[in-house]
N, C-alpha and C. Protein backbone atom coordinates (compact mmCIF):
# COMPACT_ATOMS: atom_id res chain seq x y z
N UNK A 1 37.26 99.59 135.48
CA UNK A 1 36.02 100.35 135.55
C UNK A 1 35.97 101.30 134.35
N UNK A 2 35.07 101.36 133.69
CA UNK A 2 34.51 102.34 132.51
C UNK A 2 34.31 103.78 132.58
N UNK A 3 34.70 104.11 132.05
CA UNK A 3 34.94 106.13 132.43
C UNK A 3 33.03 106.07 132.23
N UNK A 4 32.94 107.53 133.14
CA UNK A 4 31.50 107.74 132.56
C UNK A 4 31.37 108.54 131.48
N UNK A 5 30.03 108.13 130.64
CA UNK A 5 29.40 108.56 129.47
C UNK A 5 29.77 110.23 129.87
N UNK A 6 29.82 110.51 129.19
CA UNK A 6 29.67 112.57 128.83
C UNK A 6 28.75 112.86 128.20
N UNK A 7 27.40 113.59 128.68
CA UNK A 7 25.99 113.98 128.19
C UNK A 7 26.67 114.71 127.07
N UNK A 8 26.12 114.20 125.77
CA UNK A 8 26.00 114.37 124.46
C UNK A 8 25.06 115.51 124.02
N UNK A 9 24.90 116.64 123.18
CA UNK A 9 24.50 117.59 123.12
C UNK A 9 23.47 117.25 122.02
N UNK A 10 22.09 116.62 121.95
CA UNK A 10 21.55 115.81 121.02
C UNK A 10 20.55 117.54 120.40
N UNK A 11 20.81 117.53 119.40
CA UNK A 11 19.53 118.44 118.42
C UNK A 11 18.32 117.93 117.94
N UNK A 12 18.64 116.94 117.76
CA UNK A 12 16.98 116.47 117.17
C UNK A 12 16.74 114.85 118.10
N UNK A 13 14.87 114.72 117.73
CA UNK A 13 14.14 113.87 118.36
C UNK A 13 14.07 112.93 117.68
N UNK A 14 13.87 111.55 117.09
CA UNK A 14 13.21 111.25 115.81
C UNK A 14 11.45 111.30 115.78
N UNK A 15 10.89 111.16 115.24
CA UNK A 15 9.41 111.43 114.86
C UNK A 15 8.82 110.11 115.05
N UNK A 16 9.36 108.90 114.47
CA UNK A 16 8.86 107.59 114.85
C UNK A 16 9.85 107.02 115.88
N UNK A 17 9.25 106.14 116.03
CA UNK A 17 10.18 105.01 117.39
C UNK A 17 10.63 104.11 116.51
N UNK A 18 10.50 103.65 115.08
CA UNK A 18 11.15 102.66 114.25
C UNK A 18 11.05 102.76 112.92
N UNK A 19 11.50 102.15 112.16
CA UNK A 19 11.63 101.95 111.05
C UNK A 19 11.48 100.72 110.91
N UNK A 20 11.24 99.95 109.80
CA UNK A 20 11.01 98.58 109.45
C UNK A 20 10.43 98.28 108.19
N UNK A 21 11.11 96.82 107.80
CA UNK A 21 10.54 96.60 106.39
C UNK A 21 8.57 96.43 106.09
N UNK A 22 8.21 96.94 105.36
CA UNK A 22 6.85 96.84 105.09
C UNK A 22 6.23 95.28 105.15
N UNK A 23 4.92 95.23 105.56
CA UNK A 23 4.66 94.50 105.83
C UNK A 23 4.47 93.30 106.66
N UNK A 24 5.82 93.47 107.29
CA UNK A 24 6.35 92.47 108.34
C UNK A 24 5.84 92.64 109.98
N UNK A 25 4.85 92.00 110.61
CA UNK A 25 4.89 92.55 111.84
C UNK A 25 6.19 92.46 112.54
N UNK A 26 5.89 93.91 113.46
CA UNK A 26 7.49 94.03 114.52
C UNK A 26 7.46 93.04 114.96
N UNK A 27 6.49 91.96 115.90
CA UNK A 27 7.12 91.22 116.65
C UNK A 27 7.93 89.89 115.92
N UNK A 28 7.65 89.61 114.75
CA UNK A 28 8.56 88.68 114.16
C UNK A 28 9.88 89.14 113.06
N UNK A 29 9.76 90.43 113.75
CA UNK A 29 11.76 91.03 113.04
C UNK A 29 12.96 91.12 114.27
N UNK A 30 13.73 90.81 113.97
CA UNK A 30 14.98 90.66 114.90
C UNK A 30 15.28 92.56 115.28
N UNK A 31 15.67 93.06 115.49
CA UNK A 31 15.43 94.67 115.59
C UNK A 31 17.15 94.96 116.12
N UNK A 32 17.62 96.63 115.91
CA UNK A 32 18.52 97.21 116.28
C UNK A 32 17.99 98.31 117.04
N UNK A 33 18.85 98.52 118.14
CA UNK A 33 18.25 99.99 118.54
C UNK A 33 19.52 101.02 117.81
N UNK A 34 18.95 102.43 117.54
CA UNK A 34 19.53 103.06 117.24
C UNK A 34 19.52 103.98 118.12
N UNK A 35 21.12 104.58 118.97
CA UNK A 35 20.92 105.03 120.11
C UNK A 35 21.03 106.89 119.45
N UNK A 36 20.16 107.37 120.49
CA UNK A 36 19.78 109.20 120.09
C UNK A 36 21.13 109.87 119.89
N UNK A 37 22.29 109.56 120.37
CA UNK A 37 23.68 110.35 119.82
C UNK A 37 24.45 109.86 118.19
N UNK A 38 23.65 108.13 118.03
CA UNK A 38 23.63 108.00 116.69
C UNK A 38 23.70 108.68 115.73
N UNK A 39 22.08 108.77 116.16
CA UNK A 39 21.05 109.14 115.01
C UNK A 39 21.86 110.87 114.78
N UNK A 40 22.31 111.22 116.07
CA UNK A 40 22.40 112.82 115.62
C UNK A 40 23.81 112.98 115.34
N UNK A 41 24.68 112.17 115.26
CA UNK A 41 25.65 112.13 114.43
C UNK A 41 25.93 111.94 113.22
N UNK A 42 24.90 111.02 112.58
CA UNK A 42 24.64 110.58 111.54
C UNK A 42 23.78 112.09 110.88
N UNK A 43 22.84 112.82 111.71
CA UNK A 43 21.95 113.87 110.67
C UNK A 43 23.59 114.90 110.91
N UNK A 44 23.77 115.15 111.80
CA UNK A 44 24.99 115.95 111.17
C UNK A 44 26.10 116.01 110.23
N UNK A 45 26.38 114.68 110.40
CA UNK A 45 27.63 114.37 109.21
C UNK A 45 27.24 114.08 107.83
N UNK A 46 26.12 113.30 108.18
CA UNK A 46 25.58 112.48 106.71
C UNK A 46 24.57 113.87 105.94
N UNK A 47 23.43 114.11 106.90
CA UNK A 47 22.50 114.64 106.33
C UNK A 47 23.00 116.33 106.29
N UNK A 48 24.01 116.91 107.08
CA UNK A 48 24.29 118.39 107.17
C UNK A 48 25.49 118.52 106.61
N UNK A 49 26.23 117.36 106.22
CA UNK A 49 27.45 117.43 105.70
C UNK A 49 28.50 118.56 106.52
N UNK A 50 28.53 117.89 107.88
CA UNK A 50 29.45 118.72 108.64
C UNK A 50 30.75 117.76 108.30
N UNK A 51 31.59 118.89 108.30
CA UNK A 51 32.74 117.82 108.82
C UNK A 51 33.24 117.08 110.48
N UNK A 52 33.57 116.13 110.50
CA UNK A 52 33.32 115.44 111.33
C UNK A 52 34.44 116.48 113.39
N UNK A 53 35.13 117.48 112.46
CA UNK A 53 35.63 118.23 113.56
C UNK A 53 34.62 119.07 114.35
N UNK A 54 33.26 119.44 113.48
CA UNK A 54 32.63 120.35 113.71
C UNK A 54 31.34 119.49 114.43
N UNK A 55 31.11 118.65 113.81
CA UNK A 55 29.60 117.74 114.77
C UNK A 55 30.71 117.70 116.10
N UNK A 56 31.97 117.45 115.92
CA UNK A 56 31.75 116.76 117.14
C UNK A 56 31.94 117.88 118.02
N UNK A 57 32.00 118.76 117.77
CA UNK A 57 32.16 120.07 118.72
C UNK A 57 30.44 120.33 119.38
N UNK A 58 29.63 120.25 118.45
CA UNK A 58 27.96 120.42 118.59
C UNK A 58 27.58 119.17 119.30
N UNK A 59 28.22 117.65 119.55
CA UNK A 59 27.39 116.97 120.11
C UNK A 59 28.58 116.83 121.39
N UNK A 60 29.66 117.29 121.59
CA UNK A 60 30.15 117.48 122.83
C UNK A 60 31.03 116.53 122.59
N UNK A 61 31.61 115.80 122.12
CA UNK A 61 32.37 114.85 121.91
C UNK A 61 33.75 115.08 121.22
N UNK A 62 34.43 114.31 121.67
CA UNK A 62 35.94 114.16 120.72
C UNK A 62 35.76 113.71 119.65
N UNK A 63 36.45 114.18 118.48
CA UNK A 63 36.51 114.05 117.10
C UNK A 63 36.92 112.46 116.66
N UNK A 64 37.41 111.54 117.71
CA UNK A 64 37.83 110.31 117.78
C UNK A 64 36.31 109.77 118.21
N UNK A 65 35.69 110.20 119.01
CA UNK A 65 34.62 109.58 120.22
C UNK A 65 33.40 109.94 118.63
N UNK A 66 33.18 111.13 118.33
CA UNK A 66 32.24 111.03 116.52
C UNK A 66 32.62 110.39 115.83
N UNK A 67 33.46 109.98 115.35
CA UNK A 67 34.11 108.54 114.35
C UNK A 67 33.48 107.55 115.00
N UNK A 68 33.64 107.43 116.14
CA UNK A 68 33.10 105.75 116.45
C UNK A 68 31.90 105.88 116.31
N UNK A 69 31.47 106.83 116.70
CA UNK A 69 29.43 107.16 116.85
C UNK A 69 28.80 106.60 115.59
N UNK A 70 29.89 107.67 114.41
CA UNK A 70 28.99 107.70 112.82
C UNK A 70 29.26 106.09 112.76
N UNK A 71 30.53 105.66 113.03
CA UNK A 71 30.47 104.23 112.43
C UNK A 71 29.65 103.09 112.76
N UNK A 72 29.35 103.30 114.04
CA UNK A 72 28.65 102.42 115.00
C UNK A 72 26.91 102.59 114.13
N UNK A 73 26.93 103.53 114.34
CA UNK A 73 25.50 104.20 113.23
C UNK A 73 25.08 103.66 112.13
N UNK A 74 26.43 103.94 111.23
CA UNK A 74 25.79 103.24 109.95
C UNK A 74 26.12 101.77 109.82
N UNK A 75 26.83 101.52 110.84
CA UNK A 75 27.15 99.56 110.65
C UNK A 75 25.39 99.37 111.11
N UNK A 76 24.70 100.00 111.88
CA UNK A 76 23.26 99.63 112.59
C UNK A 76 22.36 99.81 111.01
N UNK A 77 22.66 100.92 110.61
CA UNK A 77 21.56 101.17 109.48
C UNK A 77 21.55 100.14 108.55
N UNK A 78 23.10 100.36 107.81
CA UNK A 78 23.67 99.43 107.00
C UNK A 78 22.84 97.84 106.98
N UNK A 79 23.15 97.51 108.40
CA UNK A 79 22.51 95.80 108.64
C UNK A 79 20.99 95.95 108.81
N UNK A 80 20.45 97.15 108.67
CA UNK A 80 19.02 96.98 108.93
C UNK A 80 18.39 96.75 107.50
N UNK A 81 19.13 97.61 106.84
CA UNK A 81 18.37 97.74 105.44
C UNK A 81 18.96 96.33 104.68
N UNK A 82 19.94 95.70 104.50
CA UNK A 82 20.89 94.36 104.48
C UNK A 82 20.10 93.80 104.16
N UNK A 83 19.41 93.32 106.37
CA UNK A 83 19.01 91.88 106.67
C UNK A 83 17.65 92.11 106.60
N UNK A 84 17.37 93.27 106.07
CA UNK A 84 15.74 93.59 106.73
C UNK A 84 15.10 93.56 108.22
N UNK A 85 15.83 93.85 108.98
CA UNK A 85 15.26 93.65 110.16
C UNK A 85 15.03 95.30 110.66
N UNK A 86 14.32 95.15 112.13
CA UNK A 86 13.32 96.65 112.01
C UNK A 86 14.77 97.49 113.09
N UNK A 87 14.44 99.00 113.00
CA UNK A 87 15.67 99.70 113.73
C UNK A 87 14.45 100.41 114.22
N UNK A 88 15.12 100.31 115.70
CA UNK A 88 14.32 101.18 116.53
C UNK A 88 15.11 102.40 117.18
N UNK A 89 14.59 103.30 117.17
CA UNK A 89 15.02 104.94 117.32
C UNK A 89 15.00 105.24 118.74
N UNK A 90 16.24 105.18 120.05
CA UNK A 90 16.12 105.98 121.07
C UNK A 90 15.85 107.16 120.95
N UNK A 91 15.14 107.51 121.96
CA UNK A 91 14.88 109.08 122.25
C UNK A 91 13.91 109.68 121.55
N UNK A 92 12.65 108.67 120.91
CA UNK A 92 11.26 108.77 120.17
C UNK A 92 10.75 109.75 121.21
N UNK A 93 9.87 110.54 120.48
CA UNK A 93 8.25 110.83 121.17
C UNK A 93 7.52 111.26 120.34
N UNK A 94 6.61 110.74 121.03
CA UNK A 94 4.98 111.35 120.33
C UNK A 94 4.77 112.77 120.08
């Protein structure tokens, strides 16, 4: 049996629900979701240049448990921008 998830301390929303290559309608792109503790691991480390001891203190997580996050993250981004296919953003709103 799988330990349970530990509510993640998320700071930001994203603004759209996706990203995607121009032009292409969504329904004929293969898609990633990008899950909301991702994305806010990724604006902390990548975009705030935390070090990775300190996000993980802000998103509640072990400094082992943020390593997997950022990596999991940018292997999603990484293959989006790659293969071109569209990434969709948990935890959107209008």
């Amino acid at each position: 049996m799988a330990r349970p998830k530990i509510e993640r301390q998320i700071g930001c929303r994203p603004a759209y629900s996706c990203f995607k290559p121009n032009g292409v309608p969504m329904k004929q792109l293969p898609s990633l979701v990008l899950e909301s503790d991702e994305l806010e691991a990724l604006r902390l480390v990548d975009m705030l240049g935390m070090q990775q001891i300190e996000a993980a203190k802000q998103l509640g997580v072990s400094r082992q448990t943020l390593g997997n996050i950022v990596a999991s993250g940018r292997n999603k981004v990484a293959q989006a921008l790659v293969q071109g296919w569209a990434l969709e953003l948990d935890g959107y709103h209008s």
